[in-house]
Every structure is written in structure tokens, then in C-alpha cells.
N, C-alpha and C. Protein backbone atom coordinates (compact mmCIF):
# COMPACT_ATOMS: atom_id res chain seq x y z
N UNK A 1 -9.42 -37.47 50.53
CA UNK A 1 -10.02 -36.37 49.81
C UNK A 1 -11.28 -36.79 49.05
N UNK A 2 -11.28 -38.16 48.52
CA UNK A 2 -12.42 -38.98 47.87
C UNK A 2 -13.73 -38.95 48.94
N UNK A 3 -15.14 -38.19 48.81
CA UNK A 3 -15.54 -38.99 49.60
C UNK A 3 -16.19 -40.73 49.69
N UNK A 4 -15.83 -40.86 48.50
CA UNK A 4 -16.29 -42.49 48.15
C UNK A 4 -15.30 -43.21 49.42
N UNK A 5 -13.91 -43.05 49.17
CA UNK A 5 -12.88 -43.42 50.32
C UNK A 5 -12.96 -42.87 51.55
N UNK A 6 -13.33 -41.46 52.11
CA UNK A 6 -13.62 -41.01 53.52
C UNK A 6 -14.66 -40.14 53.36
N UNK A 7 -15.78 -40.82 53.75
CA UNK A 7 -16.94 -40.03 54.58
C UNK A 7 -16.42 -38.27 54.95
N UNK A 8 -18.05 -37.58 54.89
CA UNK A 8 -17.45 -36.23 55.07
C UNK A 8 -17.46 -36.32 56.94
N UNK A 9 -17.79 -37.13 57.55
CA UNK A 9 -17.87 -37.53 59.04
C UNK A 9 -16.62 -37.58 59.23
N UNK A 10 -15.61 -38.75 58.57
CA UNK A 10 -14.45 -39.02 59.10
C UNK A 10 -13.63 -38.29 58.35
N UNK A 11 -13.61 -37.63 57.30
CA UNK A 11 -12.83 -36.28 56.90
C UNK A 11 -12.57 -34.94 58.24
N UNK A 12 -14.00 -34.68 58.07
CA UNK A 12 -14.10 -33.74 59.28
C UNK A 12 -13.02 -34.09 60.43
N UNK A 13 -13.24 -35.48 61.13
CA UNK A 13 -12.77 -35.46 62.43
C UNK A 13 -11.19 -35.98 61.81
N UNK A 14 -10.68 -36.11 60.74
CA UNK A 14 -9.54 -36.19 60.78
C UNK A 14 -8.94 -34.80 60.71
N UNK A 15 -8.69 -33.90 60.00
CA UNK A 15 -8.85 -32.51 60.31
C UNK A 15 -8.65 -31.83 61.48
N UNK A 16 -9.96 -31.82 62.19
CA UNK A 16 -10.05 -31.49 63.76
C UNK A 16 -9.22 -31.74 64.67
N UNK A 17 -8.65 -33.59 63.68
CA UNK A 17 -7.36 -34.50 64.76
C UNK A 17 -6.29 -33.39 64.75
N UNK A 18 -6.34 -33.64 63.06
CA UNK A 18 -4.52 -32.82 62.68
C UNK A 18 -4.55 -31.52 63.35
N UNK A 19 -5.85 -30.49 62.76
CA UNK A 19 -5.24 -29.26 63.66
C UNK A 19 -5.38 -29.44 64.97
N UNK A 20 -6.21 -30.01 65.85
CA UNK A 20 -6.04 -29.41 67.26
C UNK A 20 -4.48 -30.22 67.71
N UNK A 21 -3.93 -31.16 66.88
CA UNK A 21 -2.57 -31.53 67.33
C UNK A 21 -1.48 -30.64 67.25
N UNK A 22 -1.85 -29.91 66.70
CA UNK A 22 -0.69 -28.89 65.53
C UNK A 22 -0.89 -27.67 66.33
N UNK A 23 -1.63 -27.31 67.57
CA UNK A 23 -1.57 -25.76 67.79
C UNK A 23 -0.20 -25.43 68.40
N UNK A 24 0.26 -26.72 68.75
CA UNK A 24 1.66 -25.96 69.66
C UNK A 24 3.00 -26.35 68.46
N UNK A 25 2.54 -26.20 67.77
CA UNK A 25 3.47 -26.99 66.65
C UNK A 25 3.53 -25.83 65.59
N UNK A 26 4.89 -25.05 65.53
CA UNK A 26 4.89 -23.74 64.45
C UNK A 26 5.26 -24.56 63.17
N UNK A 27 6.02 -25.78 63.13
CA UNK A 27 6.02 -26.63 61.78
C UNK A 27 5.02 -27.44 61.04
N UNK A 28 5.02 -26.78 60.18
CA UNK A 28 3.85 -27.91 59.34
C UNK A 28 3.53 -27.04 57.89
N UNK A 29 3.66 -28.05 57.11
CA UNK A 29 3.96 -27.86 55.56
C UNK A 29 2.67 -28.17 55.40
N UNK A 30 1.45 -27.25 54.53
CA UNK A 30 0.09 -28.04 53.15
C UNK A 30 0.78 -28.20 52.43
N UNK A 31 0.26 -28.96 51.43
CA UNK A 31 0.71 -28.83 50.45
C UNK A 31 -1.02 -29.43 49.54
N UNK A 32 -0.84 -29.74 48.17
CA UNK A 32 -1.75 -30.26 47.38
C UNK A 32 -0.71 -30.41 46.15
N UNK A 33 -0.65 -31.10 45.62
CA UNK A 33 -0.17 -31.36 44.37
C UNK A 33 -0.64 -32.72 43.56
N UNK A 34 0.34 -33.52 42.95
CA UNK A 34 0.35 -34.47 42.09
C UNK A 34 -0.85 -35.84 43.17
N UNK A 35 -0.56 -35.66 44.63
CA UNK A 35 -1.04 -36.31 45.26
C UNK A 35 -2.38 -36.25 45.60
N UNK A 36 -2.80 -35.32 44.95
CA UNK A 36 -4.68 -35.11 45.21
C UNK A 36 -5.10 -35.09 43.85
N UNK A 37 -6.65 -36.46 44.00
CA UNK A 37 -7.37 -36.88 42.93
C UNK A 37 -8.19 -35.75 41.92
N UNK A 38 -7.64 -35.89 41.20
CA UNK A 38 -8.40 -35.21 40.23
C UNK A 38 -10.06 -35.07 40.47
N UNK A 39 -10.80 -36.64 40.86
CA UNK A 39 -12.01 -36.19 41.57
C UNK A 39 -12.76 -36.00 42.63
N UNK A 40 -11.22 -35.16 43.59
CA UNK A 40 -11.39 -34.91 45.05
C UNK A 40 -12.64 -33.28 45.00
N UNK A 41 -13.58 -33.51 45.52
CA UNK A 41 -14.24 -32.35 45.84
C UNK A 41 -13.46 -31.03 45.63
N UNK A 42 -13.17 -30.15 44.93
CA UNK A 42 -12.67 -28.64 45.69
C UNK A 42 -13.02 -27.83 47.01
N UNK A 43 -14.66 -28.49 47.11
CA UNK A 43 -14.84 -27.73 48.52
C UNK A 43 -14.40 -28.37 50.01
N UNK A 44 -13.49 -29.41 49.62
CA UNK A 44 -12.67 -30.46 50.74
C UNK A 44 -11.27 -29.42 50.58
N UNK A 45 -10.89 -29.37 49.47
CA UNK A 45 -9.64 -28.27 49.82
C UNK A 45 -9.37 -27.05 49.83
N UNK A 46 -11.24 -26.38 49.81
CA UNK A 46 -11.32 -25.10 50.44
C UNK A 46 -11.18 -25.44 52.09
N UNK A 47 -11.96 -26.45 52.37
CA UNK A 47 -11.81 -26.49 54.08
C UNK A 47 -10.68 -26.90 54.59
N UNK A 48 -9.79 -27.40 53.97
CA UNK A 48 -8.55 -27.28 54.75
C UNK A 48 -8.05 -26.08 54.67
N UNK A 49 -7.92 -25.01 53.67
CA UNK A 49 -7.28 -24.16 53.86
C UNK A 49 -7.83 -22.90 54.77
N UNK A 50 -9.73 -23.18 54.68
CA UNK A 50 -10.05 -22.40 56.00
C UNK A 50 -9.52 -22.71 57.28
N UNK A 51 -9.72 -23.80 57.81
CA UNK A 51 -9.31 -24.67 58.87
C UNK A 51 -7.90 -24.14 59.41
N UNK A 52 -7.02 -24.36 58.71
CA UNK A 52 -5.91 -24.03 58.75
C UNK A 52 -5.44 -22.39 58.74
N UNK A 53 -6.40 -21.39 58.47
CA UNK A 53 -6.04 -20.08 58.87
C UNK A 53 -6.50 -19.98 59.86
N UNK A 54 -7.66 -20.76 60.61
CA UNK A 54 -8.29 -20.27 61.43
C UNK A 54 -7.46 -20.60 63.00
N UNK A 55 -7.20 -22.13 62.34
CA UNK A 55 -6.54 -22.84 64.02
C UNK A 55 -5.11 -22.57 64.12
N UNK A 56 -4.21 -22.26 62.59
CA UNK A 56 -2.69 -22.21 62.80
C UNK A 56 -2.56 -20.78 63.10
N UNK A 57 -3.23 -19.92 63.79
CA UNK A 57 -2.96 -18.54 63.92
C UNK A 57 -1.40 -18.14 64.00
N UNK A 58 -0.87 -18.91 64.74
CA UNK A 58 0.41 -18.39 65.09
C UNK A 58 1.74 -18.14 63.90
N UNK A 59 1.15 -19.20 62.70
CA UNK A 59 1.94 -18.64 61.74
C UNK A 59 2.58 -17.82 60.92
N UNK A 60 3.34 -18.01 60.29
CA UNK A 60 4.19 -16.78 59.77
C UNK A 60 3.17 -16.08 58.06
N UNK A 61 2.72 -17.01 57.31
CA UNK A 61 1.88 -17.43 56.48
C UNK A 61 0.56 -17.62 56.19
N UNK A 62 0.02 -17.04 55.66
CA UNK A 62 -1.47 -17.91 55.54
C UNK A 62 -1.79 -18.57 54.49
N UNK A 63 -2.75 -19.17 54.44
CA UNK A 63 -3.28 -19.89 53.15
C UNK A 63 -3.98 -18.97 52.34
């Protein structure tokens, strides 16, 4: 979530990894809590939660 620790390059393509792994996959928990840095970008965990409405269509849920 740091980009000091991951580049917005290798953020991105980790992402891209997780969802395009996940389309046939109706399980899968976000979450954010105690485990994300206080000086993680917010606009890193706006894009997961776009990301994730866009590619998990099939869900029951949205973000």
C-alpha cells in the first residue's frame, strides 16, 4: 500500500494479478483494517475498491 515499499507499476500489476485470478472465483473477502498504514495513499484504496466492482461483477456485494 506504501508506495516507498511498492511502486505504483508493481501495485498496479499486482491487482490486475489478483483480479484477473479471481474472475472464476465467487470467494474472496477485502478487507482494510488494523493492517493498512496509516501512510498508505487513500487513492490506492480507492482503486482497489474500483477495481474490484468493476472485475468481481458476479458478486453478491459491492464495494
Amino acid at each position: 500500500m506504501v508506495p516507498a515499499v511498492l511502486s505504483d507499476y508493481e501495485f498496479d500489476k499486482y491487482l490486475n494479478t489478483l483480479f484477473e485470478e479471481q474472475q472464476d472465483n465467487t470467494k474472496l473477502i477485502l478487507h482494510i483494517a488494523d493492517a493498512c498504514p496509516p501512510i498508505a495513499p487513500f487513492e490506492r484504496i480507492e482503486k482497489i475498491a474500483k477495481l474490484a466492482n468493476q472485475t468481481l461483477v458476479n458478486t453478491a456485494y459491492k464495494i
